[in-house]
C-alpha atoms as a PDB file:
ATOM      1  CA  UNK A   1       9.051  16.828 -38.135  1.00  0.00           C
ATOM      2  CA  UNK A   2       7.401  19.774 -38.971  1.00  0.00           C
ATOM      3  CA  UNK A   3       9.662  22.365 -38.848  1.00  0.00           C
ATOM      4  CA  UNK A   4      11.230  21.593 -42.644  1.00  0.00           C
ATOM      5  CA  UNK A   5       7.492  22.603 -43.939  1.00  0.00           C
ATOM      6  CA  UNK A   6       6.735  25.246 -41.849  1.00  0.00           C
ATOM      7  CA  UNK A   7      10.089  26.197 -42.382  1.00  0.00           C
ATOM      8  CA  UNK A   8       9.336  26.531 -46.439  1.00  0.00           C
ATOM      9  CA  UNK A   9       6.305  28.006 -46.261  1.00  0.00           C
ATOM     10  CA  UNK A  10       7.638  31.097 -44.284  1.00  0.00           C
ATOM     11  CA  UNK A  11      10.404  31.536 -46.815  1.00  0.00           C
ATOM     12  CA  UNK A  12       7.646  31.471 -49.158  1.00  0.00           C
ATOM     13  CA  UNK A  13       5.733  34.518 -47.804  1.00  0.00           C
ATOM     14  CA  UNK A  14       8.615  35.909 -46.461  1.00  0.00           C
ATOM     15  CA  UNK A  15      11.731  35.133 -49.296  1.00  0.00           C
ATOM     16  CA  UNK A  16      13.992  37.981 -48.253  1.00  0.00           C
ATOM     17  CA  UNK A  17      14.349  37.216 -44.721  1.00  0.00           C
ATOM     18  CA  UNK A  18      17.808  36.675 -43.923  1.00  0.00           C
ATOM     19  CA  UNK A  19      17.136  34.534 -40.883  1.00  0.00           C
ATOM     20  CA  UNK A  20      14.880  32.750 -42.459  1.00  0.00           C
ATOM     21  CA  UNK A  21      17.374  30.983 -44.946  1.00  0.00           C
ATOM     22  CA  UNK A  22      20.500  30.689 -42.483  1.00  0.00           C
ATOM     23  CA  UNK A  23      18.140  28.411 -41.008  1.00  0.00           C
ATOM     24  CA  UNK A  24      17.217  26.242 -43.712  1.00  0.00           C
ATOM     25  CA  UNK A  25      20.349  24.390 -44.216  1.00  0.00           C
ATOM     26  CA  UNK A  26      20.489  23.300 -40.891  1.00  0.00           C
ATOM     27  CA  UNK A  27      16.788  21.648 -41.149  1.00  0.00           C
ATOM     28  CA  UNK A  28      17.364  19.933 -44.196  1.00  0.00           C
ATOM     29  CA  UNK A  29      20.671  18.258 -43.190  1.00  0.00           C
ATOM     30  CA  UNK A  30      18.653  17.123 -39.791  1.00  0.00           C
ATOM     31  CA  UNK A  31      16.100  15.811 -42.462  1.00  0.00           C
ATOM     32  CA  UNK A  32      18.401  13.731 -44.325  1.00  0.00           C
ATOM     33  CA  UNK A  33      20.089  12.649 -41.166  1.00  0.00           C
ATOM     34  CA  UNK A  34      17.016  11.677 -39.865  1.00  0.00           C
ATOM     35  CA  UNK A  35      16.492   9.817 -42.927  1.00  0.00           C
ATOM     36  CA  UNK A  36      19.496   8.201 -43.261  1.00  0.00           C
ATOM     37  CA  UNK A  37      19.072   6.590 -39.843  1.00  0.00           C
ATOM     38  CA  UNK A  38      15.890   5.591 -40.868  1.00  0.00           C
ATOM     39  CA  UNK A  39      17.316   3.564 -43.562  1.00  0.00           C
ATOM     40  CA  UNK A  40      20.228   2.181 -41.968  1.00  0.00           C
ATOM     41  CA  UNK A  41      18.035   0.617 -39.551  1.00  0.00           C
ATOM     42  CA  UNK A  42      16.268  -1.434 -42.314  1.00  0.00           C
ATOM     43  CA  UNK A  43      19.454  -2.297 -43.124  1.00  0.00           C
ATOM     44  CA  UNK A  44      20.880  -3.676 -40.044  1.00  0.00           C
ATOM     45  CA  UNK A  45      17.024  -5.136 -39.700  1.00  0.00           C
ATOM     46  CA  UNK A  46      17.773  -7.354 -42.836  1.00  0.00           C
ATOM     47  CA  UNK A  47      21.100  -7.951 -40.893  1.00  0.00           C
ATOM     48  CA  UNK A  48      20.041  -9.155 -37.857  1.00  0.00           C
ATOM     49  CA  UNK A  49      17.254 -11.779 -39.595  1.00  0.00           C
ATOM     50  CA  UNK A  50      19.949 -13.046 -41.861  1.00  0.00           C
ATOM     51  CA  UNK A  51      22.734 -14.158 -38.277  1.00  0.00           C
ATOM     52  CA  UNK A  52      19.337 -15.482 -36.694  1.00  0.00           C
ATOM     53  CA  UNK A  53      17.789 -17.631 -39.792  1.00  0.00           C
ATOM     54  CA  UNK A  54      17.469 -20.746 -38.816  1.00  0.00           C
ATOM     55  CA  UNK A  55      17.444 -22.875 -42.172  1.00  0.00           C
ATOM     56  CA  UNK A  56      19.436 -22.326 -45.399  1.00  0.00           C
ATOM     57  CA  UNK A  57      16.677 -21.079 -47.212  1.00  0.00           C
ATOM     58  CA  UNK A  58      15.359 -18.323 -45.172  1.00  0.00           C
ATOM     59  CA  UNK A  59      19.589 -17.185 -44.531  1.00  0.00           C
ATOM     60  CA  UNK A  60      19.842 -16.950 -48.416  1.00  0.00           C
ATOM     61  CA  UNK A  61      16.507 -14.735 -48.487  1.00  0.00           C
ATOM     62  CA  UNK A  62      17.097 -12.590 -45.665  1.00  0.00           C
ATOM     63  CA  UNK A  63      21.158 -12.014 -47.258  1.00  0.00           C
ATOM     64  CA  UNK A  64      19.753 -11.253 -50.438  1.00  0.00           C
ATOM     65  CA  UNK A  65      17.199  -8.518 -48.974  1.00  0.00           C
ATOM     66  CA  UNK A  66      20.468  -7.604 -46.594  1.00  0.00           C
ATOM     67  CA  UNK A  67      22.529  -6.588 -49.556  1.00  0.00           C
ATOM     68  CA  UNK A  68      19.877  -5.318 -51.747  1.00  0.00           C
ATOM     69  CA  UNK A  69      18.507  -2.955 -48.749  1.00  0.00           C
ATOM     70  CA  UNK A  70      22.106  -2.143 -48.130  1.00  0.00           C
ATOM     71  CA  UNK A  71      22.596  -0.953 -51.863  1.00  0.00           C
ATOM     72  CA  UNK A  72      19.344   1.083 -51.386  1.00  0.00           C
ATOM     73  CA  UNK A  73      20.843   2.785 -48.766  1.00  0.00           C
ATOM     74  CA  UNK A  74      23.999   3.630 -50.434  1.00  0.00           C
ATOM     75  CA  UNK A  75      22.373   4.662 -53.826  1.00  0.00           C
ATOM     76  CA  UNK A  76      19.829   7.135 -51.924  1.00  0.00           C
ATOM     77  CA  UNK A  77      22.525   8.692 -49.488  1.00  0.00           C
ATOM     78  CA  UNK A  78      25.589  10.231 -51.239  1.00  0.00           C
ATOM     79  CA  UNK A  79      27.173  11.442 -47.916  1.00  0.00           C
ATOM     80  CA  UNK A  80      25.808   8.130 -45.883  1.00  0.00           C
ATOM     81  CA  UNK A  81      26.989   8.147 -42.076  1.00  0.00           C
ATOM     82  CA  UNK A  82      26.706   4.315 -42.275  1.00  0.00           C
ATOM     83  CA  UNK A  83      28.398   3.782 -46.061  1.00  0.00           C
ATOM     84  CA  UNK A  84      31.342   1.556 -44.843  1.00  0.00           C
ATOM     85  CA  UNK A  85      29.562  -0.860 -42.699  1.00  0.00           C
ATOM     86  CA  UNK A  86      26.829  -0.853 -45.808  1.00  0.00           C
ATOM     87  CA  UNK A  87      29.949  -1.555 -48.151  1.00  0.00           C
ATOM     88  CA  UNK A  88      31.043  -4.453 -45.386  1.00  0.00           C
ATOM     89  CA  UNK A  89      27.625  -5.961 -45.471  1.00  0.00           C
ATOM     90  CA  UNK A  90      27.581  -6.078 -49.743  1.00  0.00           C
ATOM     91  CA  UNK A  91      31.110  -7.411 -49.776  1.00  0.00           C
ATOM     92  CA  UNK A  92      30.031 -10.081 -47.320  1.00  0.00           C
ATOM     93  CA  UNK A  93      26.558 -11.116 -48.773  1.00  0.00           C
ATOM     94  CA  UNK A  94      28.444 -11.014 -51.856  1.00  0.00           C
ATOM     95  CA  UNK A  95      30.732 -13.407 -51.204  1.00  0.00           C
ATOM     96  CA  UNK A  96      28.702 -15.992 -49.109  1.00  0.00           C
ATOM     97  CA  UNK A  97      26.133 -15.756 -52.230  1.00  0.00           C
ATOM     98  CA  UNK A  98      28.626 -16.762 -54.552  1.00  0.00           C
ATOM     99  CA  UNK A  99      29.639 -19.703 -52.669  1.00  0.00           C
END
């Protein structure tokens, strides 16, 4: 939302204000939470197409996007909520690639 911004821009004009900055943690960790749930969800998109592919070729693509989404995720998240399912899903796609 909006409240991050608006947020900065009133420390901006206002940079001593106590409140002000007790509250900006707070907002940015709901950012990247927000964020990281946003990702995930690609994620477990990539996932889900891979289990319903119906030929060989379209599992391999959709396994390969899985795992490459699911590095994304763990490369742009240092404290992911979602970083052992998205170290499951590389060790899986990992091995079933190799195979």
């Amino acid at each position: 939302g909006a409240v991050l911004p608006n947020l900065e821009a009133a420390l901006e004009s206002y940079p001593d204000n106590r409140e002000l900055k007790s509250m900006l943690p707070k907002w940015e960790k709901a950012r990247q939470n927000q964020l990281d749930e946003r990702a995930w969800k690609s994620v477990e998109e990539q996932w889900a197409r891979y289990e319903k592919a119906d030929t060989i070729e379209l599992k391999l693509r959709y396994l390969e996007r899985a795992k490459a989404f699911a590095q994304h995720y763990l490369d742009s998240f240092a404290d992911a909520k979602h970083q052992d399912e998205a170290e499951s899903y590389i060790e899986t796609a990992t091995k079933k690639l190799s195979l």
